[in-house]
Protein backbone atom coordinates (compact mmCIF):
# COMPACT_ATOMS: atom_id res chain seq x y z
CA UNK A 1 17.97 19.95 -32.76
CA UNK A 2 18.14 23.18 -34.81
CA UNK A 3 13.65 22.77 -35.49
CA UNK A 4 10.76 21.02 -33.66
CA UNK A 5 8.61 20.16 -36.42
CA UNK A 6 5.23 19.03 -35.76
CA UNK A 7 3.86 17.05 -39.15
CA UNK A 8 0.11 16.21 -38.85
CA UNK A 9 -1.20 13.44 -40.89
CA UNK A 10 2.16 12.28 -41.62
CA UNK A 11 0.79 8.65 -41.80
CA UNK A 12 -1.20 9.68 -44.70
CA UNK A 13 -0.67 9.22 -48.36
CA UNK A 14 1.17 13.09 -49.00
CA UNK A 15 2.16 13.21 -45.55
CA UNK A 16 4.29 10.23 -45.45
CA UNK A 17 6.00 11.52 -48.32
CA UNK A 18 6.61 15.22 -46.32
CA UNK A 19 7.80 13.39 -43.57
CA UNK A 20 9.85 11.17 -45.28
CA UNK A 21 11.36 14.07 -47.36
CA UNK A 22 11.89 16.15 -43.83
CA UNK A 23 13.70 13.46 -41.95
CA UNK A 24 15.99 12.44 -44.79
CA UNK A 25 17.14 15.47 -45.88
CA UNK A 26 17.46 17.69 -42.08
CA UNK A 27 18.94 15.31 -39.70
CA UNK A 28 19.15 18.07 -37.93
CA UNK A 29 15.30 18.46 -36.87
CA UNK A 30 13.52 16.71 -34.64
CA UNK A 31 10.21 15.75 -36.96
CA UNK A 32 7.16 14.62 -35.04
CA UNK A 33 4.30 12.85 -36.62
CA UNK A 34 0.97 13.23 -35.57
CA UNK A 35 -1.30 11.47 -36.67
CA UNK A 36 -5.01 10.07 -35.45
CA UNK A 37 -4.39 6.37 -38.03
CA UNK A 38 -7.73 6.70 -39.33
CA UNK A 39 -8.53 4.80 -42.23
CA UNK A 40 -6.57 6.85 -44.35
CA UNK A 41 -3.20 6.44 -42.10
CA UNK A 42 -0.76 3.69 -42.44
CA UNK A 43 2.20 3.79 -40.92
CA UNK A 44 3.71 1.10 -43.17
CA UNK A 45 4.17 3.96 -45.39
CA UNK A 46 7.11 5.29 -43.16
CA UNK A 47 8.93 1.93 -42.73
CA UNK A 48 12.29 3.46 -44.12
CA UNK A 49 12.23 6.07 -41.85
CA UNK A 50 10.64 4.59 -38.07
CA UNK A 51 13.81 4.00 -36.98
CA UNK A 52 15.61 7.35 -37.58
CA UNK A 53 16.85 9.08 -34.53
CA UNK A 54 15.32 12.29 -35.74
CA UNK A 55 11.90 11.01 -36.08
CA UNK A 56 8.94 10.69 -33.70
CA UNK A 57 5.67 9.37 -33.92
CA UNK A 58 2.36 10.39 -31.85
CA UNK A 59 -1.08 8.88 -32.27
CA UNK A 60 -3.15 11.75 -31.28
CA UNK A 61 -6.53 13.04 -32.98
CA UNK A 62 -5.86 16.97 -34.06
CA UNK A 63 -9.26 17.92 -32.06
CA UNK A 64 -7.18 17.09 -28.54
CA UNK A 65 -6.44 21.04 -28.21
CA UNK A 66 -4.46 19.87 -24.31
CA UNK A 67 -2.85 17.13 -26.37
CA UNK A 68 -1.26 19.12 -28.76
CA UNK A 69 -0.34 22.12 -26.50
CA UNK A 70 1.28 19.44 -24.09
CA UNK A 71 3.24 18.33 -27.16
CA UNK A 72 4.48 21.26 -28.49
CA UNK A 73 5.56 22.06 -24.76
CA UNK A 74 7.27 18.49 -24.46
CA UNK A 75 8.91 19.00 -27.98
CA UNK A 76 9.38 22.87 -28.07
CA UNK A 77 7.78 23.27 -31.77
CA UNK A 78 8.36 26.20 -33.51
CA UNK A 79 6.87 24.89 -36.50
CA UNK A 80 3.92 23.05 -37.99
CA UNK A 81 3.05 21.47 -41.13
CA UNK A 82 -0.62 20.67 -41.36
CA UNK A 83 -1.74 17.98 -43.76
CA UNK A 84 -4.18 15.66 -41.64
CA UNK A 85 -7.77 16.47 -43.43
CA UNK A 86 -10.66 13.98 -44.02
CA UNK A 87 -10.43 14.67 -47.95
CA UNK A 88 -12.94 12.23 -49.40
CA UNK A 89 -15.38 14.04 -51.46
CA UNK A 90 -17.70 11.19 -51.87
CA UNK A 91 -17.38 10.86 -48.14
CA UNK A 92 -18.02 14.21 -47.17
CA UNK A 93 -21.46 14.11 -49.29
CA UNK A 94 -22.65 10.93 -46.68
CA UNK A 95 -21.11 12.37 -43.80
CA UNK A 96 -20.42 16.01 -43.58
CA UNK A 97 -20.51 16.22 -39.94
CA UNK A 98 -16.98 14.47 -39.64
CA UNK A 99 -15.68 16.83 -42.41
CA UNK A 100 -16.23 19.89 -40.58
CA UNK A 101 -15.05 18.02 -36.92
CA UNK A 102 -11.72 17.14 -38.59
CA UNK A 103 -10.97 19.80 -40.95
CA UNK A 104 -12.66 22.75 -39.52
CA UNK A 105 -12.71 22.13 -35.58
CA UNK A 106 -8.60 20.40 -35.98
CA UNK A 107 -7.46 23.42 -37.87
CA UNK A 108 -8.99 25.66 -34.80
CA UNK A 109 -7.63 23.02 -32.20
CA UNK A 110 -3.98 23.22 -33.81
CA UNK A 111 -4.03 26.86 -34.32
CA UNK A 112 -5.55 27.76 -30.29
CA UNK A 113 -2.53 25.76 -29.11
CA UNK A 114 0.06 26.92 -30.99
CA UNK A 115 -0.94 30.60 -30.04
CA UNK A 116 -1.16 29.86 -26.77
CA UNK A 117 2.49 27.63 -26.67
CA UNK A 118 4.02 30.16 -28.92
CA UNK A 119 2.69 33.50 -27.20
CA UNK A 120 3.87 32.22 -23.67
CA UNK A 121 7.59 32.36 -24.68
CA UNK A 122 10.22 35.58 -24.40
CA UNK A 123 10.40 35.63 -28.26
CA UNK A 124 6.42 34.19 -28.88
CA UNK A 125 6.31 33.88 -32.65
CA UNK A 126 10.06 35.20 -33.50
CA UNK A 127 10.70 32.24 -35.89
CA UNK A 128 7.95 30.38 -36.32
CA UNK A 129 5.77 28.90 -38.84
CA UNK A 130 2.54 27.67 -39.31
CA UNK A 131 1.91 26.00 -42.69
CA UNK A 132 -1.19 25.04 -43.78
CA UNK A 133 -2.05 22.64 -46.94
CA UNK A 134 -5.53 23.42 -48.93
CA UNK A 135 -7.04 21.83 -51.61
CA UNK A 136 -7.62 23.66 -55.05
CA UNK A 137 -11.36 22.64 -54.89
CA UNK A 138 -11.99 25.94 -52.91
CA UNK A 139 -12.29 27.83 -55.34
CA UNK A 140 -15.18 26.03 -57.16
CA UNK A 141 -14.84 24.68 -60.84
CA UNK A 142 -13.55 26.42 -64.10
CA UNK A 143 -15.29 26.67 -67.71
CA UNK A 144 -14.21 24.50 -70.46
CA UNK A 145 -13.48 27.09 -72.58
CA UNK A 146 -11.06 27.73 -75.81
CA UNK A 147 -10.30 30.02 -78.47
CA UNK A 148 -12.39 30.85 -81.53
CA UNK A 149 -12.46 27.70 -84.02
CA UNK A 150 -10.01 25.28 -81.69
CA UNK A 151 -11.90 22.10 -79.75
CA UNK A 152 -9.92 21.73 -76.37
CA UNK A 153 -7.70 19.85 -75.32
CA UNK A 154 -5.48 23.02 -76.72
CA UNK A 155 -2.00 24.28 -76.32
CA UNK A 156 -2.20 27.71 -74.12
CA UNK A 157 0.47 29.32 -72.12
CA UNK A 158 0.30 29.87 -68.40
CA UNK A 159 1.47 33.55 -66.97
CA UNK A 160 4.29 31.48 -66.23
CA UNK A 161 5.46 31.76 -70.12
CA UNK A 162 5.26 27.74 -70.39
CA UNK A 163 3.31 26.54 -72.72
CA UNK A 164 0.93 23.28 -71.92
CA UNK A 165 -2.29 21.36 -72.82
CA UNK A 166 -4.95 22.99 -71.35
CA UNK A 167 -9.23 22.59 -71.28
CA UNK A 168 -9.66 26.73 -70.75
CA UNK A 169 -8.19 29.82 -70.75
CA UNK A 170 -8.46 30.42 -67.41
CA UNK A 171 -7.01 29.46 -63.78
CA UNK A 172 -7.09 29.05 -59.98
CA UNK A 173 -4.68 31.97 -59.21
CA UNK A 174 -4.30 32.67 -55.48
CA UNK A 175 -6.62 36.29 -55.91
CA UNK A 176 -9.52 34.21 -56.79
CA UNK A 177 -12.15 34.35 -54.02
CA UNK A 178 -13.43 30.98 -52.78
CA UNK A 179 -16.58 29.15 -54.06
CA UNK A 180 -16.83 25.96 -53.16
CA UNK A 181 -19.16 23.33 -53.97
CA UNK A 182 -18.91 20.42 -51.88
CA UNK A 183 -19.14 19.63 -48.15
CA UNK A 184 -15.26 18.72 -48.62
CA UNK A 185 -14.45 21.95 -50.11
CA UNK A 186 -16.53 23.73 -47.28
CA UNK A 187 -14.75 22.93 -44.78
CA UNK A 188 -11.62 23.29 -46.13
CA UNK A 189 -12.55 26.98 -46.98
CA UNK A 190 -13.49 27.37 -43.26
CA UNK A 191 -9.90 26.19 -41.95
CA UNK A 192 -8.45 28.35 -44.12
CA UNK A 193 -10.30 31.26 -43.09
CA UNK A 194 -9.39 30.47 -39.81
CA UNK A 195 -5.52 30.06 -40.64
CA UNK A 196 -5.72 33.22 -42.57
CA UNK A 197 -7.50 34.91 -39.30
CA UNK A 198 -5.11 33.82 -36.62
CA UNK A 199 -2.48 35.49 -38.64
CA UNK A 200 -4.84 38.72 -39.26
CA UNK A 201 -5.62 39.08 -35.43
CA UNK A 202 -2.82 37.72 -33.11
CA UNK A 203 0.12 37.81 -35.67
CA UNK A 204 0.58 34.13 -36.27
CA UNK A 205 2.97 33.57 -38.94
CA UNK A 206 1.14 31.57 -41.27
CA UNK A 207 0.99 30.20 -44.90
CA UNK A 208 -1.59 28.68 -46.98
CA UNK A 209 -0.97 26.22 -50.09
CA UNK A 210 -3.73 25.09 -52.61
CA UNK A 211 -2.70 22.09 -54.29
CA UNK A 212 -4.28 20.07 -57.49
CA UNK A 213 -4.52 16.31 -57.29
CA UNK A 214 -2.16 14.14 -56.49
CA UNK A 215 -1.13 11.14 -57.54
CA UNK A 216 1.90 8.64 -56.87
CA UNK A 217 3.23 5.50 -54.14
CA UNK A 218 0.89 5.06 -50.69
CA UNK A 219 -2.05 6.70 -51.40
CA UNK A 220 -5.50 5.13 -50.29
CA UNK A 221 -7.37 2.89 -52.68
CA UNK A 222 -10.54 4.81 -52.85
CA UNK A 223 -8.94 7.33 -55.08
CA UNK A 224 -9.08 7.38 -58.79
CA UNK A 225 -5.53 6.00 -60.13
CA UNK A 226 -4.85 3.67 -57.23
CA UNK A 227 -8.60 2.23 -57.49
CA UNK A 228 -8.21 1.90 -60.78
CA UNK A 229 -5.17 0.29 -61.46
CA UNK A 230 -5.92 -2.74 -58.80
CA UNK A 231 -9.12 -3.13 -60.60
CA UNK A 232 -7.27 -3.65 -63.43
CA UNK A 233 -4.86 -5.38 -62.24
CA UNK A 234 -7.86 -8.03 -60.51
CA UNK A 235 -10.45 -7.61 -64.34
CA UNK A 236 -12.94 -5.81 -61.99
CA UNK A 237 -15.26 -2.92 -63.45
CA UNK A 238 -14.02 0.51 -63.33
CA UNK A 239 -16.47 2.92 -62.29
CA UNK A 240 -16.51 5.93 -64.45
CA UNK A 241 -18.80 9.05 -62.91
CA UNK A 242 -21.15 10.46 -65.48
CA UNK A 243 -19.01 10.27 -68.92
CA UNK A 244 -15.95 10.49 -67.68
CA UNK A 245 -15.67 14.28 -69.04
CA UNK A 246 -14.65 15.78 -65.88
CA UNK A 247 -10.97 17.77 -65.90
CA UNK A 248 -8.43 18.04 -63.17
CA UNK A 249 -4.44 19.14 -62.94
CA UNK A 250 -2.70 16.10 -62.03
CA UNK A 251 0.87 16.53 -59.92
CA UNK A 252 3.29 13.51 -58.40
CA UNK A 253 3.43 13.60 -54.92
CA UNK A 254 6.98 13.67 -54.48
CA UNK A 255 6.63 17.29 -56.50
CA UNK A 256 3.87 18.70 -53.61
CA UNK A 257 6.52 17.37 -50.91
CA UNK A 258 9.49 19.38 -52.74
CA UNK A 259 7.35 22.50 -53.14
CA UNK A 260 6.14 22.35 -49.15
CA UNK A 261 9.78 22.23 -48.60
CA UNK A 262 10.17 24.88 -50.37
CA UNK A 263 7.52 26.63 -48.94
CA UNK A 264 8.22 25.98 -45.49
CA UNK A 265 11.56 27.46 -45.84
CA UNK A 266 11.20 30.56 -47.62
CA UNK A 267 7.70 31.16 -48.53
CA UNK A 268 6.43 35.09 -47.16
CA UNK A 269 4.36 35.25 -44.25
CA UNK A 270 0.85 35.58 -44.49
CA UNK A 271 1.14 34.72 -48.53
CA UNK A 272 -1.27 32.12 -50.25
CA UNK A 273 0.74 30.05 -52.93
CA UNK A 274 -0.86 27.72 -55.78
CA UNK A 275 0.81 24.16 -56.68
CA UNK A 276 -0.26 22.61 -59.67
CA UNK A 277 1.10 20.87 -62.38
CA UNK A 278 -0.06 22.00 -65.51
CA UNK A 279 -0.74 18.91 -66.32
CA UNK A 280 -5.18 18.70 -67.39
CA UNK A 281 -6.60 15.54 -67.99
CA UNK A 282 -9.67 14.40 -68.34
CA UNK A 283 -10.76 11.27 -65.94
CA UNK A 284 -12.03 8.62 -68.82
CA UNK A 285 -8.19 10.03 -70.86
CA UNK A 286 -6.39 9.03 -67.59
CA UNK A 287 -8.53 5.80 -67.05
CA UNK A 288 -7.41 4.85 -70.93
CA UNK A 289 -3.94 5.46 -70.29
CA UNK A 290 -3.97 3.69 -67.07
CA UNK A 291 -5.65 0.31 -68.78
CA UNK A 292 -2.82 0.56 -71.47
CA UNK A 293 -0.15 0.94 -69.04
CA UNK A 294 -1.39 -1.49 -66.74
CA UNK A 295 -1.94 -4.17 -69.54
CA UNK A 296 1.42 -3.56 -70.85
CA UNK A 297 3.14 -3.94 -67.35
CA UNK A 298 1.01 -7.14 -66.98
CA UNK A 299 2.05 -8.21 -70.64
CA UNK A 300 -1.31 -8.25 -71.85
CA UNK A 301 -2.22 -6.97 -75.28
CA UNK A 302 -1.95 -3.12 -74.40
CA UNK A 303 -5.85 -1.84 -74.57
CA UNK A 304 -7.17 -5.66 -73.92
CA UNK A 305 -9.33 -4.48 -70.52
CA UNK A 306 -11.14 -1.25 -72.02
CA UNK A 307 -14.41 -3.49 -71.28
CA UNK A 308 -14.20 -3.07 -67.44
CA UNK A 309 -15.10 0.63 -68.22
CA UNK A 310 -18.48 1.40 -66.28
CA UNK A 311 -20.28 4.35 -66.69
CA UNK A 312 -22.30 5.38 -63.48
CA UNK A 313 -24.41 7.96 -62.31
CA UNK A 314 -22.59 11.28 -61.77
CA UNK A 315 -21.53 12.72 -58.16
CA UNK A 316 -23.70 15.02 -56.73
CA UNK A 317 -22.48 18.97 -57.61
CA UNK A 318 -19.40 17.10 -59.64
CA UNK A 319 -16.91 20.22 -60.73
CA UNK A 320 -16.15 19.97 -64.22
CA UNK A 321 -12.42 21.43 -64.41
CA UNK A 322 -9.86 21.67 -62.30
CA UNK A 323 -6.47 23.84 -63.54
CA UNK A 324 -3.93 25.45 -61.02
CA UNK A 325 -1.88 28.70 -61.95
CA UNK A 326 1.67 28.06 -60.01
CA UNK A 327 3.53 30.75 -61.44
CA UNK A 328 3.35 32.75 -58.65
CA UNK A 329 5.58 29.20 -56.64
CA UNK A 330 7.65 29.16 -59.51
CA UNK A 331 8.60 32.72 -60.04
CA UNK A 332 9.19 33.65 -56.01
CA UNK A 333 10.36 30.77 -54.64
CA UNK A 334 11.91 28.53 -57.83
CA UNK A 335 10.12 26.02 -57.59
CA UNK A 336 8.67 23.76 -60.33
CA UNK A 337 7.23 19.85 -61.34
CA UNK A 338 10.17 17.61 -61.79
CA UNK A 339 7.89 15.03 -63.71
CA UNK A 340 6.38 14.99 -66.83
CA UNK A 341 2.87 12.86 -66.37
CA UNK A 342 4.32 10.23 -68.69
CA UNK A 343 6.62 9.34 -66.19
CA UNK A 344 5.17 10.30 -63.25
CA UNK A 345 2.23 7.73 -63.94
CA UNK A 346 4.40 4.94 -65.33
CA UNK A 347 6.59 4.78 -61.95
CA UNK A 348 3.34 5.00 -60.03
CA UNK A 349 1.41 1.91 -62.01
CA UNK A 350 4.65 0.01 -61.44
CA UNK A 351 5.29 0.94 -57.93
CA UNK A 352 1.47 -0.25 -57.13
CA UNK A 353 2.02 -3.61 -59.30
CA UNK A 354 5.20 -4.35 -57.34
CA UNK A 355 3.69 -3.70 -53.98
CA UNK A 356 0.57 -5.76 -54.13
CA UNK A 357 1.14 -7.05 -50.45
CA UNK A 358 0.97 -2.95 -49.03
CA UNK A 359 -2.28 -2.70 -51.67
CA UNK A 360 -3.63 -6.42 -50.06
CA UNK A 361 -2.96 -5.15 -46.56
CA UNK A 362 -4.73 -2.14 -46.93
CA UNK A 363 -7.39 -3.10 -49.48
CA UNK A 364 -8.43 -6.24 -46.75
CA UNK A 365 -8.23 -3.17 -43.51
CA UNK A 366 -6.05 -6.00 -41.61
CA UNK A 367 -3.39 -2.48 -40.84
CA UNK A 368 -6.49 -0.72 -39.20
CA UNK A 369 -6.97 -4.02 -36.71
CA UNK A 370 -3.21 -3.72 -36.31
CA UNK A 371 -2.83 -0.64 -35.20
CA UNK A 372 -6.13 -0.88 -32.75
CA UNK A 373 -4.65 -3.73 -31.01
CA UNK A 374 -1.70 -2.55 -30.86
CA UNK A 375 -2.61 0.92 -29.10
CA UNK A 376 -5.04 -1.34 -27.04
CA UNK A 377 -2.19 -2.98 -25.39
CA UNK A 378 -3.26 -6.56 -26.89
């Protein structure tokens, strides 16, 4: 095999779409998935793809730091792409303690055995790669802010030259310094301190992404769009945090797996790169044009289910805006969102209506029970 490529939380909703992308398009590397099959990890998401010669997959938790280092030597990785991350933020407010096992403790686990696989061959970290995916929500919130006399939503252009609808003037660029708000956040600052460290004292080659929200096919049902569009789908009350008046950048999966590609490949060592979409919506906008698409798909009048709209107390330190500067991804490395949000969201609505069976299975937790027996041996 020309790579050893070591994918954790490949069972997971982006994950499963990187791994996917990886075995498909280089049959020539041998692409491990590792992966704990938490709640969050199916791997009926990769059912096009278990069967590939190329592919592998490992149930291991990222904390195993023997595990990992016995796997890399089994498999001879010379890369890794780390996705696995508890990334719940209303979970992280209950529970913070797993947050910072998983996210902060993994990260350490992953990175100790990779130096220590890596460092005991002849060439050590001669063509290597450690790539590490963050979350946007490090660097705290943004200002809804616009020009003199103009109410936002307003057309602004990015340092990227393209012109988009936009809640501020301002964005996450990769020079911002961290700030985050939320036990979730936290400890993904922390790992990527740590990545950024490794690299900064032994000479790791590593990369760090920040990525905005993601939406499209497999992801878990306690986030926003897939929630909401089986409540929809089932007339049951859509749960709308404060007023709804909270602002995020909104990107299709598929997209974040292209630009980790990219990234992988021919991103600069030690460099920090932003993917977003510039694409700002605000979450009761989204839940309106998810009821309309929805209702259309389902041939009701378009609109008909606006009722099931709940408004509930807000989340505890709730960021108000979200809004990722990629120029710096699309200027170095090419890369840019294939999708328009139109689009992306009407293939997602319709891939979720047309796979009610993977949203029953997962909704009822019959795949967890699954995969416990069958790594139980009953």
């Amino acid at each position: 095999m020309k790579r050893s490529i070591i994918i954790t939380g490949g069972a997971g909703f982006i994950g499963s779409h990187v791994v996917r992308l990886f075995v498909n398009k280089y049959p020539e590397y041998r692409i491990i998935n590792l992966d704990k099959l938490t709640y969050a990890g199916n791997l009926a998401n990769l059912r096009d793809v278990e069967a590939k010669p190329n592919y592998r997959f490992v149930k291991m938790d990222i904390c195993d730091f023997e595990g990992v280092f016995n796997l890399m030597q089994e498999e001879q990785v010379d890369g890794i792409i780390h996705l696995a991350a508890e990334s719940h933020v209303d979970r992280s407010i209950k529970d913070p303690f797993t947050f910072a096992r998983t996210n902060v403790m993994g990260t350490l686990s992953l990175l100790q055995a990779a130096k220590a696989y890596w460092e005991s061959l002849p060439e050590k970290y001669e063509d290597k790669r450690f790539y590490h995916i963050s979350t946007d929500e490090v660097y705290g919130a943004l200002q809804m802010t616009h020009p003199e006399g103009i109410e936002p939503p307003f057309t602004t252009k990015a340092s990227s030259g393209k012109h988009h609808l936009a809640y501020g003037e301002k964005f996450f660029t990769e020079d911002l310094k961290y700030q985050p708000h939320s036990p979730y956040s936290a400890a993904k600052a922390s790992s990527d301190h740590f990545v950024r460290a490794f690299h900064d004292t032994f000479g790791m080659p590593t990369i760090v992404t920040n990525c905005s929200n993601n939406y499209g096919p497999y992801q878990f049902p306690e986030k926003l769009i897939p929630l909401f569009i089986n409540n929809i789908r089932h007339r049951k009350p859509l749960p709308v945090y404060g007023r709804g008046e909270n602002v995020r950048d909104w990107l299709y999966v598929e997209d974040h797996a292209r630009a980790i590609d990219t990234i992988f490949h021919k991103g600069t060592i030690a460099e920090t790169y932003n993917i977003g979409g510039f694409n700002e919506w605000k979450n009761i906008d989204i839940i309106k044009v998810l009821i309309n698409t929805v209702d259309r798909l389902l041939g009701r009048p378009e609109g008909e289910d606006m009722d099931l709209i709940t408004y509930v107390t807000d989340r505890a330190g709730h960021d108000l805006r979200y809004a990722i500067d990629s120029t710096k991804l699309q200027r170095e490395l090419g890369w840019e969102p294939s999708l328009q949000f139109e689009e992306g969201i009407e293939k997602t609505v319709r891939w979720y209506l047309e796979n009610q069976a993977w949203m029953d299975n997962v909704t009822s937790g019959d795949y967890q029970k699954y995969y416990e027996d069958m790594y139980a041996g009953r």
